[in-house]
Each structure stands twice: as C-alpha cells, then as structure tokens.
N, C-alpha and C. Protein backbone atom coordinates (compact mmCIF):
# COMPACT_ATOMS: atom_id res chain seq x y z
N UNK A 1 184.86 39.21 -0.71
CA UNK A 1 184.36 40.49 -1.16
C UNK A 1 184.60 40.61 -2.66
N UNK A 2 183.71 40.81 -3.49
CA UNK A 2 183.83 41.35 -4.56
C UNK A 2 184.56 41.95 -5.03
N UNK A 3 185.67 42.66 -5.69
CA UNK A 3 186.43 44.08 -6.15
C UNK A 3 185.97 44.05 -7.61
N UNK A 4 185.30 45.72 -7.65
CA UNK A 4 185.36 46.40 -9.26
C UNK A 4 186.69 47.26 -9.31
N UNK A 5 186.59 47.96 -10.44
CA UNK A 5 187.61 48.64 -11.21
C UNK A 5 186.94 50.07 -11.62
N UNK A 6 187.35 51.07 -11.28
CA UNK A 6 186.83 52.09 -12.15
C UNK A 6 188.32 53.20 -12.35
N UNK A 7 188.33 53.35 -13.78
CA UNK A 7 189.96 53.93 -14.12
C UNK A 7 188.80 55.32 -13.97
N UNK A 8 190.04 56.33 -13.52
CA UNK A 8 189.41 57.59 -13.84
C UNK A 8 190.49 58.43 -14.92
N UNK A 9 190.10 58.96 -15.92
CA UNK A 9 190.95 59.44 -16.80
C UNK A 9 190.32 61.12 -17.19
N UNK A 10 191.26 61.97 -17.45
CA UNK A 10 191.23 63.04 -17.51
C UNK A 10 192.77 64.06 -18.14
N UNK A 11 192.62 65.16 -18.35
CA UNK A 11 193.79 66.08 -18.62
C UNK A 11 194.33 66.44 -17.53
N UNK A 12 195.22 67.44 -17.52
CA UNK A 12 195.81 68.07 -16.22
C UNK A 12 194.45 68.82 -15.26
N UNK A 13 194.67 69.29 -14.41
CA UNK A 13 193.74 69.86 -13.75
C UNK A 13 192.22 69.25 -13.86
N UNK A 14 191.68 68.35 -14.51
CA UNK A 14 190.55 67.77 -14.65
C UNK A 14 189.59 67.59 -13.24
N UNK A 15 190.20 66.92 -12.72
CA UNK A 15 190.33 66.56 -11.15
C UNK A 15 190.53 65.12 -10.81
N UNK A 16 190.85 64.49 -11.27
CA UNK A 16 190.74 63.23 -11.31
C UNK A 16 191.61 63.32 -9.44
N UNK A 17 192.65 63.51 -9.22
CA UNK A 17 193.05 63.28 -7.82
C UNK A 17 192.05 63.96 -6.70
N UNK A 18 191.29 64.98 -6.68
CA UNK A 18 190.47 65.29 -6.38
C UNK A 18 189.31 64.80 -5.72
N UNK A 19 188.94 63.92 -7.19
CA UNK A 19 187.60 62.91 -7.03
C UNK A 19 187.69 61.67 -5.99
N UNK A 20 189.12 61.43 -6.40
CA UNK A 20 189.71 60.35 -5.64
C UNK A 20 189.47 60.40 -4.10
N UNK A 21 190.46 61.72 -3.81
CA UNK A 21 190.21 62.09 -2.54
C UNK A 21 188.92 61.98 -2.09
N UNK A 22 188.53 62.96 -2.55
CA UNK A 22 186.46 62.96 -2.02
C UNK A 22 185.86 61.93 -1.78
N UNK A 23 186.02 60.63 -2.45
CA UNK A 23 185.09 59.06 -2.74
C UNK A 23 185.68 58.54 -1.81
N UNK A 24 187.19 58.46 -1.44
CA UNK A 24 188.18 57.12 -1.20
C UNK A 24 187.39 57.07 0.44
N UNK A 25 187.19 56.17 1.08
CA UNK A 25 186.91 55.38 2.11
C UNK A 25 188.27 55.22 2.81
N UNK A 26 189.67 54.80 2.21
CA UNK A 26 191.00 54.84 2.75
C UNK A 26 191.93 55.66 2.58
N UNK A 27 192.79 56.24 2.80
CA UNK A 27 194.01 57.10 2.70
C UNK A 27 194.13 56.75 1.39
N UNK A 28 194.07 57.75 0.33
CA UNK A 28 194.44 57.94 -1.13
C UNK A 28 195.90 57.56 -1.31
N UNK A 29 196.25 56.44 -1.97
CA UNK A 29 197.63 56.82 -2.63
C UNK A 29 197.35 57.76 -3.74
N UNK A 30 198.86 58.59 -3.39
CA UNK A 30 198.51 59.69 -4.13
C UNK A 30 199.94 60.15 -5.27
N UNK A 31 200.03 60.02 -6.57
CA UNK A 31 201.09 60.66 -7.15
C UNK A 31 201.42 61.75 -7.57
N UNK A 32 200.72 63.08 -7.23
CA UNK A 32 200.83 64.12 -7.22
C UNK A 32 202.28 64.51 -6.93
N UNK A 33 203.01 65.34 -7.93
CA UNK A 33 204.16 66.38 -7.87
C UNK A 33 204.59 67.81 -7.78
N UNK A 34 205.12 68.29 -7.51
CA UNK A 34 205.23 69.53 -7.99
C UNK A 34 205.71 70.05 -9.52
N UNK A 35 204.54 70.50 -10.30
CA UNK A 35 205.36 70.57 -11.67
C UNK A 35 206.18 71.63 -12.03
N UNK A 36 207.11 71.11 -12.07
CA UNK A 36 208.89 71.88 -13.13
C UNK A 36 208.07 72.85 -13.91
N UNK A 37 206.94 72.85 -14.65
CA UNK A 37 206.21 73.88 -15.69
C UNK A 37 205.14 74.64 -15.33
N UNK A 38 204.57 75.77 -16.04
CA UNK A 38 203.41 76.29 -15.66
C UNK A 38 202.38 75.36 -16.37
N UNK A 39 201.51 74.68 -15.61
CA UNK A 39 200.46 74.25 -16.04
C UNK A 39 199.19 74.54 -15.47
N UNK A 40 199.08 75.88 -14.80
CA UNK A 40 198.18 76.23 -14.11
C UNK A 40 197.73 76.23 -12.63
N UNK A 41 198.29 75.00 -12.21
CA UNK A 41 198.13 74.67 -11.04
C UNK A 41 199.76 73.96 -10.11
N UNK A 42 199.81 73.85 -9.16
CA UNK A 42 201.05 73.60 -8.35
C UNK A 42 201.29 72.39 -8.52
N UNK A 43 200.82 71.58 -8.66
CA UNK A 43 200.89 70.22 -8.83
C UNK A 43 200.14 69.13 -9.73
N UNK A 44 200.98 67.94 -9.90
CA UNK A 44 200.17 67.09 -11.64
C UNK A 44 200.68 65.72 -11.21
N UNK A 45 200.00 64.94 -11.92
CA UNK A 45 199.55 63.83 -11.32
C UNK A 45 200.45 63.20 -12.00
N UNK A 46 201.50 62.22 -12.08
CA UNK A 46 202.70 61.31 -12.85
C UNK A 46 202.54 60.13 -12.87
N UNK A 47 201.46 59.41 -11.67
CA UNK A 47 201.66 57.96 -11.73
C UNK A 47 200.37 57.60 -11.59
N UNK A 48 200.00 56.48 -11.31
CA UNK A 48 198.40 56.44 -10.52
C UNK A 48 198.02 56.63 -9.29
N UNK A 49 196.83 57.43 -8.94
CA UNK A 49 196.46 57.67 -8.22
C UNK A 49 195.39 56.48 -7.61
N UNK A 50 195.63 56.04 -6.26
CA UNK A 50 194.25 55.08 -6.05
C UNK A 50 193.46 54.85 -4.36
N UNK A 51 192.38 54.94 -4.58
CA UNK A 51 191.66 55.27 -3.46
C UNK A 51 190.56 53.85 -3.67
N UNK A 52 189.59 53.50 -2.32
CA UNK A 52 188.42 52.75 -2.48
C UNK A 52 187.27 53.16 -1.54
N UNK A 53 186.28 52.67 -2.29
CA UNK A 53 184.78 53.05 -1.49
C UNK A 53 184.04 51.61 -1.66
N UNK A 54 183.57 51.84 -0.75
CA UNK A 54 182.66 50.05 -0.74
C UNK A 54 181.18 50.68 -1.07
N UNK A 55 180.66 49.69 -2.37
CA UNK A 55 179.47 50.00 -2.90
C UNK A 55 178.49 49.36 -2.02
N UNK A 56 178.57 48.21 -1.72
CA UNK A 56 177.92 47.46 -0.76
C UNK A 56 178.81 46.68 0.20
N UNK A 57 177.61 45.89 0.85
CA UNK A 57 178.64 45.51 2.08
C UNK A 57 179.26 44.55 1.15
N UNK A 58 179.50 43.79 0.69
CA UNK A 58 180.39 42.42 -0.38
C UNK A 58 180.81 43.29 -1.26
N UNK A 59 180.72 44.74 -1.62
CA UNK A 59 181.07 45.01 -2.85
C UNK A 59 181.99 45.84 -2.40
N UNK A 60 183.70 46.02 -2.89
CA UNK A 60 184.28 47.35 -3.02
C UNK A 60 184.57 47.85 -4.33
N UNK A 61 185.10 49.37 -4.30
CA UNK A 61 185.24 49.53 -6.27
C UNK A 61 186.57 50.50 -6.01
N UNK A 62 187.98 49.76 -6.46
CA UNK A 62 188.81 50.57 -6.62
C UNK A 62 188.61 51.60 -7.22
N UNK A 63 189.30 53.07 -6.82
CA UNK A 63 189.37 53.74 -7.94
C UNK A 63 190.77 54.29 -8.78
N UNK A 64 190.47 54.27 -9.96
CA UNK A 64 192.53 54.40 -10.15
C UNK A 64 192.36 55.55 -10.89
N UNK A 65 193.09 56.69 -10.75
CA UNK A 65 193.61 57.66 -11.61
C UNK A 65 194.62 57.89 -12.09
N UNK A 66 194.27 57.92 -13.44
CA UNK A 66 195.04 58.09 -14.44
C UNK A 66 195.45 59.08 -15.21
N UNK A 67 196.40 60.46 -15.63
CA UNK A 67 196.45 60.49 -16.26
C UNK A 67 195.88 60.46 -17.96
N UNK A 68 195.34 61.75 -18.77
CA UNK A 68 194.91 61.11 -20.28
C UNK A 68 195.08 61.19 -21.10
N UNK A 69 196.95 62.29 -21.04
CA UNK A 69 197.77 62.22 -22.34
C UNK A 69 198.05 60.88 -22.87
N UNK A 70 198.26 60.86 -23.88
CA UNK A 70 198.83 59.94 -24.72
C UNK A 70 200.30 59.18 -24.20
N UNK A 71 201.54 60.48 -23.63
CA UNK A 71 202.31 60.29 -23.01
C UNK A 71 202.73 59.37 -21.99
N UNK A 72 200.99 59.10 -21.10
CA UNK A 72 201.09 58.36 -20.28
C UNK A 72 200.14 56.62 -20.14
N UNK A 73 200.50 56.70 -21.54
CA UNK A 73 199.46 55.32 -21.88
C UNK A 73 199.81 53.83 -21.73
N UNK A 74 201.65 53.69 -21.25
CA UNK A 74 202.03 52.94 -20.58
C UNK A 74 201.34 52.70 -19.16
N UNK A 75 201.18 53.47 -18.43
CA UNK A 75 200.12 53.33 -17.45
C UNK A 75 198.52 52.98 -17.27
N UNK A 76 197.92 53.32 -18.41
CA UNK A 76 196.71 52.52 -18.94
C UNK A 76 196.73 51.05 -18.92
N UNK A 77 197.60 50.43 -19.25
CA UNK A 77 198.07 49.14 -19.07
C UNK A 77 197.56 48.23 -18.03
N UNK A 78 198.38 49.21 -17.02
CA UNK A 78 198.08 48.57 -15.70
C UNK A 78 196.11 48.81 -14.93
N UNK A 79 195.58 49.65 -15.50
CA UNK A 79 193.97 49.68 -14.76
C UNK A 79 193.33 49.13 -16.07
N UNK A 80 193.89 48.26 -17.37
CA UNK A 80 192.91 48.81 -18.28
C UNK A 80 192.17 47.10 -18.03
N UNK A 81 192.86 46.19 -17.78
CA UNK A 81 191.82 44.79 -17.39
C UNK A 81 190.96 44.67 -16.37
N UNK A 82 189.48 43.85 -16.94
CA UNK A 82 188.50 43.96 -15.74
C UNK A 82 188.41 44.70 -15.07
N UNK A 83 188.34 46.03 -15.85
CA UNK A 83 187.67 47.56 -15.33
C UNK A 83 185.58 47.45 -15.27
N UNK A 84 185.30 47.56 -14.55
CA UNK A 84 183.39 48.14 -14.35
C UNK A 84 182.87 49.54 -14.57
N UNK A 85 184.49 49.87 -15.28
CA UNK A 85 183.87 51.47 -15.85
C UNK A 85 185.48 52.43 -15.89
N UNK A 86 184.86 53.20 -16.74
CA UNK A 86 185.67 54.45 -17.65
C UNK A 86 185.02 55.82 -16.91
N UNK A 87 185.59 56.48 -16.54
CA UNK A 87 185.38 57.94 -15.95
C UNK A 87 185.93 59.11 -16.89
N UNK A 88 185.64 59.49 -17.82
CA UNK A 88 186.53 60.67 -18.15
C UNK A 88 186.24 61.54 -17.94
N UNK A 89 187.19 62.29 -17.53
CA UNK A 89 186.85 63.82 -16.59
C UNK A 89 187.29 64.74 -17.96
N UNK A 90 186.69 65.91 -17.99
CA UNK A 90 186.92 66.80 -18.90
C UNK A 90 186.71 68.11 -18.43
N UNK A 91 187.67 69.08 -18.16
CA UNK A 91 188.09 70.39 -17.46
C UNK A 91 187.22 71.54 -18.22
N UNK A 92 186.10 71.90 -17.98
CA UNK A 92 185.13 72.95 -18.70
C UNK A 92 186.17 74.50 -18.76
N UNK A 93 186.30 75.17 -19.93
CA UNK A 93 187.02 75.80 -20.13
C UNK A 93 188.26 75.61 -20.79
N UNK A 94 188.53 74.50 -21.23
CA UNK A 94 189.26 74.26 -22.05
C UNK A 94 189.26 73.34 -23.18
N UNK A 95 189.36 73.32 -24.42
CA UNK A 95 189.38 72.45 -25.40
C UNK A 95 189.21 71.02 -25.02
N UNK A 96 188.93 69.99 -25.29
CA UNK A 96 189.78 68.22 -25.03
C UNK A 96 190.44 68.46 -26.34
N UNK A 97 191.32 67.80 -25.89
CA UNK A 97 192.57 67.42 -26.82
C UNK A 97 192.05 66.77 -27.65
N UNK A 98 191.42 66.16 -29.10
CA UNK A 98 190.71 65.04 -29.51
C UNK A 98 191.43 64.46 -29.90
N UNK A 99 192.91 64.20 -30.19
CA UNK A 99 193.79 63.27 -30.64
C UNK A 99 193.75 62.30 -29.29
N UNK A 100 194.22 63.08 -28.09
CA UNK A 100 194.28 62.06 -26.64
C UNK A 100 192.79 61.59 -26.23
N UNK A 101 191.58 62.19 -26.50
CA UNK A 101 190.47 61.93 -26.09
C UNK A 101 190.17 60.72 -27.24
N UNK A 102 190.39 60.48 -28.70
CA UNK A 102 190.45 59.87 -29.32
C UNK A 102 190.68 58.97 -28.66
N UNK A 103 192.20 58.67 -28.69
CA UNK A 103 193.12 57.70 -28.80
C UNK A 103 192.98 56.62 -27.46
N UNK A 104 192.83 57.16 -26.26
CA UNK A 104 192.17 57.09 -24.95
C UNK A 104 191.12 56.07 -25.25
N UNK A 105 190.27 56.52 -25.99
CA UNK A 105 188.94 55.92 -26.13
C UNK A 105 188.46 54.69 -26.96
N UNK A 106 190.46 54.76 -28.03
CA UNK A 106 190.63 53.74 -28.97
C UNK A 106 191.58 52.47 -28.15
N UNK A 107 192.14 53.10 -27.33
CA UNK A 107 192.72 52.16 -26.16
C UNK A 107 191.75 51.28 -24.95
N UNK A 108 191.20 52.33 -24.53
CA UNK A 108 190.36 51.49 -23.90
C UNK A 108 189.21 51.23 -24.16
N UNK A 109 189.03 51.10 -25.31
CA UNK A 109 187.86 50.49 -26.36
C UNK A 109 186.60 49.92 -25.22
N UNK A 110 186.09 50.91 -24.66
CA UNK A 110 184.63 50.24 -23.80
C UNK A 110 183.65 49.03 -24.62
N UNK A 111 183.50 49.96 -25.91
CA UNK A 111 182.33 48.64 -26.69
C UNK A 111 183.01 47.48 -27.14
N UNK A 112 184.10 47.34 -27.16
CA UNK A 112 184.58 46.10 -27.31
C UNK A 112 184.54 45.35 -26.19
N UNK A 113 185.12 46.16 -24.95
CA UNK A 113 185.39 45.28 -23.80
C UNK A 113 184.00 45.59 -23.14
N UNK A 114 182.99 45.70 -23.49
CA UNK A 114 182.07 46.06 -22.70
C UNK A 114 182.14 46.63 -21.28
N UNK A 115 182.53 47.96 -21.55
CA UNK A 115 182.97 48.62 -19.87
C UNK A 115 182.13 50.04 -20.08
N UNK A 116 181.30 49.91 -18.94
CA UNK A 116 180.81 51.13 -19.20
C UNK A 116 181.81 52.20 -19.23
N UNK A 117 181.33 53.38 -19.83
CA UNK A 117 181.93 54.99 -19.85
C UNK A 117 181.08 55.97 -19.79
N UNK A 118 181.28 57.03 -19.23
CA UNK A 118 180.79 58.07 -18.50
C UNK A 118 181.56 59.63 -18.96
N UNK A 119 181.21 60.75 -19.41
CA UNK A 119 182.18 61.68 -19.28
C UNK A 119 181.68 63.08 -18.56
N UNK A 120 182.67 63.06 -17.71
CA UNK A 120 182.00 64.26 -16.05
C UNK A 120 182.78 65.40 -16.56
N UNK A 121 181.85 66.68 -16.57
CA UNK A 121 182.56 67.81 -17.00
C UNK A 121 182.53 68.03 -15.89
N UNK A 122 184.13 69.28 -15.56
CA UNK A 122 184.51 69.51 -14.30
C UNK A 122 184.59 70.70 -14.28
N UNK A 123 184.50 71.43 -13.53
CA UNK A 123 185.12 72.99 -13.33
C UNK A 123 184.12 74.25 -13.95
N UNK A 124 182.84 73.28 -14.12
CA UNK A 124 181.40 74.33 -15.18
C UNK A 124 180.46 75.11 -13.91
N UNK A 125 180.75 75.46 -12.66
CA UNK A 125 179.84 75.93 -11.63
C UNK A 125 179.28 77.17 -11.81
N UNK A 126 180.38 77.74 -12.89
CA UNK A 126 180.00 79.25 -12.78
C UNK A 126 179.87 79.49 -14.55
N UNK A 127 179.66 78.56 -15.26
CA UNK A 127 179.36 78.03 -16.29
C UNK A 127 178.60 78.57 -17.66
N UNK A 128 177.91 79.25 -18.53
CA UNK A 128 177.15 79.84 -19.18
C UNK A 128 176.41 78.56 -19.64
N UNK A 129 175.26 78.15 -19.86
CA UNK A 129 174.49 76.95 -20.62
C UNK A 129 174.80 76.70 -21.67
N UNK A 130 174.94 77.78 -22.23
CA UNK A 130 175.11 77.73 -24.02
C UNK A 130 176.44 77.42 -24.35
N UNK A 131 177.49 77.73 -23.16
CA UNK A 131 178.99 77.32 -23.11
C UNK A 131 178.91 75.93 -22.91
N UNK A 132 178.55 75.32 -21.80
CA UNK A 132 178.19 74.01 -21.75
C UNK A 132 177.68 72.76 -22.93
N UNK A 133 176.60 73.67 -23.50
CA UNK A 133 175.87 73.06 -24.40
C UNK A 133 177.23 72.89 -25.58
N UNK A 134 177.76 73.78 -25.86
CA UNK A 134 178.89 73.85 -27.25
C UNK A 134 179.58 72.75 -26.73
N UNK A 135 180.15 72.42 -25.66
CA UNK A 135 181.26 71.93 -25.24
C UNK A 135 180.60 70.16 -24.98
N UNK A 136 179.40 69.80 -24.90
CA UNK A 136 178.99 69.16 -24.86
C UNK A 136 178.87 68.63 -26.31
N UNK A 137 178.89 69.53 -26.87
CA UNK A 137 178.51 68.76 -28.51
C UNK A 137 179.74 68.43 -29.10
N UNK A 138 181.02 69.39 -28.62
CA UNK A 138 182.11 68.75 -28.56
C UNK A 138 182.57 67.78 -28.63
N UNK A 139 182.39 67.26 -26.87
CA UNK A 139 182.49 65.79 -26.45
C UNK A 139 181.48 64.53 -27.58
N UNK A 140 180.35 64.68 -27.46
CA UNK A 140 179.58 64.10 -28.55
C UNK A 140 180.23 63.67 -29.69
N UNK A 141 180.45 64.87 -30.13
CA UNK A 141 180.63 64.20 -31.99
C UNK A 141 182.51 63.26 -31.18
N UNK A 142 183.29 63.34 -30.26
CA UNK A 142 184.26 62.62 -30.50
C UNK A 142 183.89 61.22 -29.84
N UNK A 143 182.77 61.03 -29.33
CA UNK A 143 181.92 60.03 -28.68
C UNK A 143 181.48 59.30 -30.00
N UNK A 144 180.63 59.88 -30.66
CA UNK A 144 180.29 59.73 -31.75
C UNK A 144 180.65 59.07 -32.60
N UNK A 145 182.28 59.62 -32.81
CA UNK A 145 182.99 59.30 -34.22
C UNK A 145 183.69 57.64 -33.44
N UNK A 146 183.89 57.36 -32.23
CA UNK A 146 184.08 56.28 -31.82
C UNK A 146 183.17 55.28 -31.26
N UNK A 147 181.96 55.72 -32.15
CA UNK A 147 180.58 54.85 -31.47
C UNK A 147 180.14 53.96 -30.47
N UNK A 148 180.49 55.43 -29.86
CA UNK A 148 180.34 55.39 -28.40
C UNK A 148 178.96 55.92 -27.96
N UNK A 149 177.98 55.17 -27.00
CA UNK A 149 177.06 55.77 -26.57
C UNK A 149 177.24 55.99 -25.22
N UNK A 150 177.36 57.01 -24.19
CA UNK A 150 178.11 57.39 -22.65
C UNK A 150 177.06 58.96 -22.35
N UNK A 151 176.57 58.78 -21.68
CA UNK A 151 176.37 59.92 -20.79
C UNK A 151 177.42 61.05 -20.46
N UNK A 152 176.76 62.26 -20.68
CA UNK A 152 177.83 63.18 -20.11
C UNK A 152 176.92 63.91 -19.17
N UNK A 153 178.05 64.24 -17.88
CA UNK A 153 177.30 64.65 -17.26
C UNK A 153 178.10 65.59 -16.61
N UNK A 154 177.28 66.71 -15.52
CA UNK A 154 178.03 67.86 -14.61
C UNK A 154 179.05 66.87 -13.40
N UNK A 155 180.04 67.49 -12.94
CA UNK A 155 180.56 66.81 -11.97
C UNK A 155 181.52 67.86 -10.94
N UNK A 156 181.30 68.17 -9.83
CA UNK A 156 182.22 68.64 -8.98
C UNK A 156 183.02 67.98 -8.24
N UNK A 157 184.39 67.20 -8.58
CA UNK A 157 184.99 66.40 -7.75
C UNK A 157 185.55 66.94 -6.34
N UNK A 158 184.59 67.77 -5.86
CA UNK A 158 185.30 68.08 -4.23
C UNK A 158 184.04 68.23 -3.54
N UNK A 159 182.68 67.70 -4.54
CA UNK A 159 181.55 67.73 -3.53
C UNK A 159 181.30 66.40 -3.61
N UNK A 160 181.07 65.69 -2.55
CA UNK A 160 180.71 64.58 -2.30
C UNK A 160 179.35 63.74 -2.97
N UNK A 161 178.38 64.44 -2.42
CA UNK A 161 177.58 64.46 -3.45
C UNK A 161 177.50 63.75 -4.93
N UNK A 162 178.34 65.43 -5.41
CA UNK A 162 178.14 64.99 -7.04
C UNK A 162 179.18 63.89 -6.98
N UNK A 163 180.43 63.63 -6.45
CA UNK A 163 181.05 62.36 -7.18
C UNK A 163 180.05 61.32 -7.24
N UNK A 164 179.34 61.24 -6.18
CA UNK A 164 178.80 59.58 -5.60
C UNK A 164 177.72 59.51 -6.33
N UNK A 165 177.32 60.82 -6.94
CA UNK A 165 175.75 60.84 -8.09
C UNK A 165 176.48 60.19 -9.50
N UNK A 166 178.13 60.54 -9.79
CA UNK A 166 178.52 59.67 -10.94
C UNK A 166 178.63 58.13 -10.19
N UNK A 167 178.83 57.97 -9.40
CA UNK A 167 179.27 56.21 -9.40
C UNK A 167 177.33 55.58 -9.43
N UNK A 168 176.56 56.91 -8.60
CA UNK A 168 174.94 56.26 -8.58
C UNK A 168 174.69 55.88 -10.73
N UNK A 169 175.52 56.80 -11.19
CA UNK A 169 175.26 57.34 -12.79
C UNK A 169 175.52 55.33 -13.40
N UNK A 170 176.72 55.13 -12.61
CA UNK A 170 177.60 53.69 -13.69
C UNK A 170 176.73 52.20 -12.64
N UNK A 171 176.39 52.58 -11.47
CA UNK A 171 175.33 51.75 -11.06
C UNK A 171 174.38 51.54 -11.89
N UNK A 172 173.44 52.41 -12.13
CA UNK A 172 171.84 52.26 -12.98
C UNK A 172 172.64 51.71 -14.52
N UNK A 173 173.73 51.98 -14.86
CA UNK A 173 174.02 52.04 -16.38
C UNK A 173 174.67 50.38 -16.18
N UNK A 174 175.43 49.90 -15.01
CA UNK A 174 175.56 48.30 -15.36
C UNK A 174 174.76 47.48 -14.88
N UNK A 175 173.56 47.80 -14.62
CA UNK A 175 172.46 46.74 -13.39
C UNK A 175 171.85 46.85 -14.20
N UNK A 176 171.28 47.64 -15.31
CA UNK A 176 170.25 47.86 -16.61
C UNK A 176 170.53 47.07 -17.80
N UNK A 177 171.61 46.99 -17.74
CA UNK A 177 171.77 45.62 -18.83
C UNK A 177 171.57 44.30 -18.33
C-alpha cells in the first residue's frame, strides 16, 4: 500500500483535531488536554494528533496534527519529511499570527520541498463576505511575501463533506502537475 503524509497545521481552536476526527477511517490518536489557561475552549492540542483515510484502494494518507505556534516547532520535525501536503487551518475571527504563519511556512518551505499547501478558513459559517474577503487578503499578502502560490479555501472541520472537498482540493492540485 502506498502511504502519503498530510501535516495539518493551525492555531488553537483552528480545528485541526476536529478535522482529524471527521476524515480518520481509524480511532484518532488524540493529544488533546485540558488547558491550565483561558484559551477559549476546554481543551488544546500538545502533541500530535493522527488519524487515516484511504484515498484509494493501494492508497492511504496519514493525517498528522500539528500544532502552529512557533513554540511547538520541535514537533514539525517529526511530520515535516515526505509530506503530500500542508493544511493550514486558520480560525475566521481572529488575526493569524504572521510571525508563526510566517515562520511555519519558512519551515516547511512547500516550494522548496515541493509539497503542496492549502489554507482552510475555519469557523466563517455565519461569516460577513466582506469579512472574509479582508481576511483573505490577509492570508494572501503573507502567502505572497513567501511566494507562495496555495488556494484558500472555506472549511468546516466537523462536516464531512467539506473536509473531504479539501483532500478532493490537494488531489486535483498533485495529479495536475
């Protein structure tokens, strides 16, 4: 059988464990904690998260979540070889960090290593367009300034659906080259 790689990277609440859940075909390992801080939500992700879905019958595609502070870039380490793709999740309603979205993007350098990348805004359902649109141009110019060319796209990591419309997204984008 084949095995791909797809790191999923994101901020706190992004959804990256989420997505995991939704896609995985097997019982998610899961590193979810309870966080000591207010970060919005009850629990945050500390280690990698990893789940799999079989693309075809010969094909499976790990998925690993990661974490996309800077803090945790010792762990990049471990998903960042012979990856078939970059996921970055980005939490609509809140800033990206562009030092970690940077730096992220200077680490796992896609156009060097030729790996596709993708960036799924999360949490936009109830969304304004024109909010979207700003936040999109956002992402862009830090795409941009790391000449990067990646699709951004909508993403609900708890509808099935939309996850499997991003992995349909990094299909058409590595079979096209």
């Amino acid at each position: 059988m084949d095995y791909k790689k797809l790191a999923i990277i994101g901020e706190v609440g992004a959804g990256k464990s989420r997505l995991i859940k939704t896609l995985s075909e097997i019982s998610p390992v899961e590193t979810e904690v309870e966080s000591s801080i207010d970060i919005g939500k009850k629990y945050t992700t500390v280690g990698i998260d990893y789940g799999r879905i079989k693309l075809t019958d010969d094909t499976a595609l790990g998925l690993y979540g990661v974490p996309g502070q800077q803090r945790f870039s010792f762990l990049w380490e471990t998903v960042n070889k012979g990856l078939w793709g970059i996921l970055i999740l980005v939490k609509y309603g809140e800033t990206p960090n562009y030092d970690d979205f940077d730096h992220l993007l200077s680490f796992f350098a896609p156009n060097e290593n030729n790996t596709t990348c993708v960036v799924g805004v999360t949490h936009c359902e109830q969304a304004e367009n024109s909010d979207l649109v700003a936040l999109n141009c956002e992402i862009r110019a830090i795409l941009d300034h790391n000449k990067l060319v990646s699709p951004i796209i909508n993403v609900d990591p708890r509808n099935k659906e939309s996850a499997l419309s991003v992995l349909h997204m990094f299909n058409a984008i590595n079979y096209q080259t």
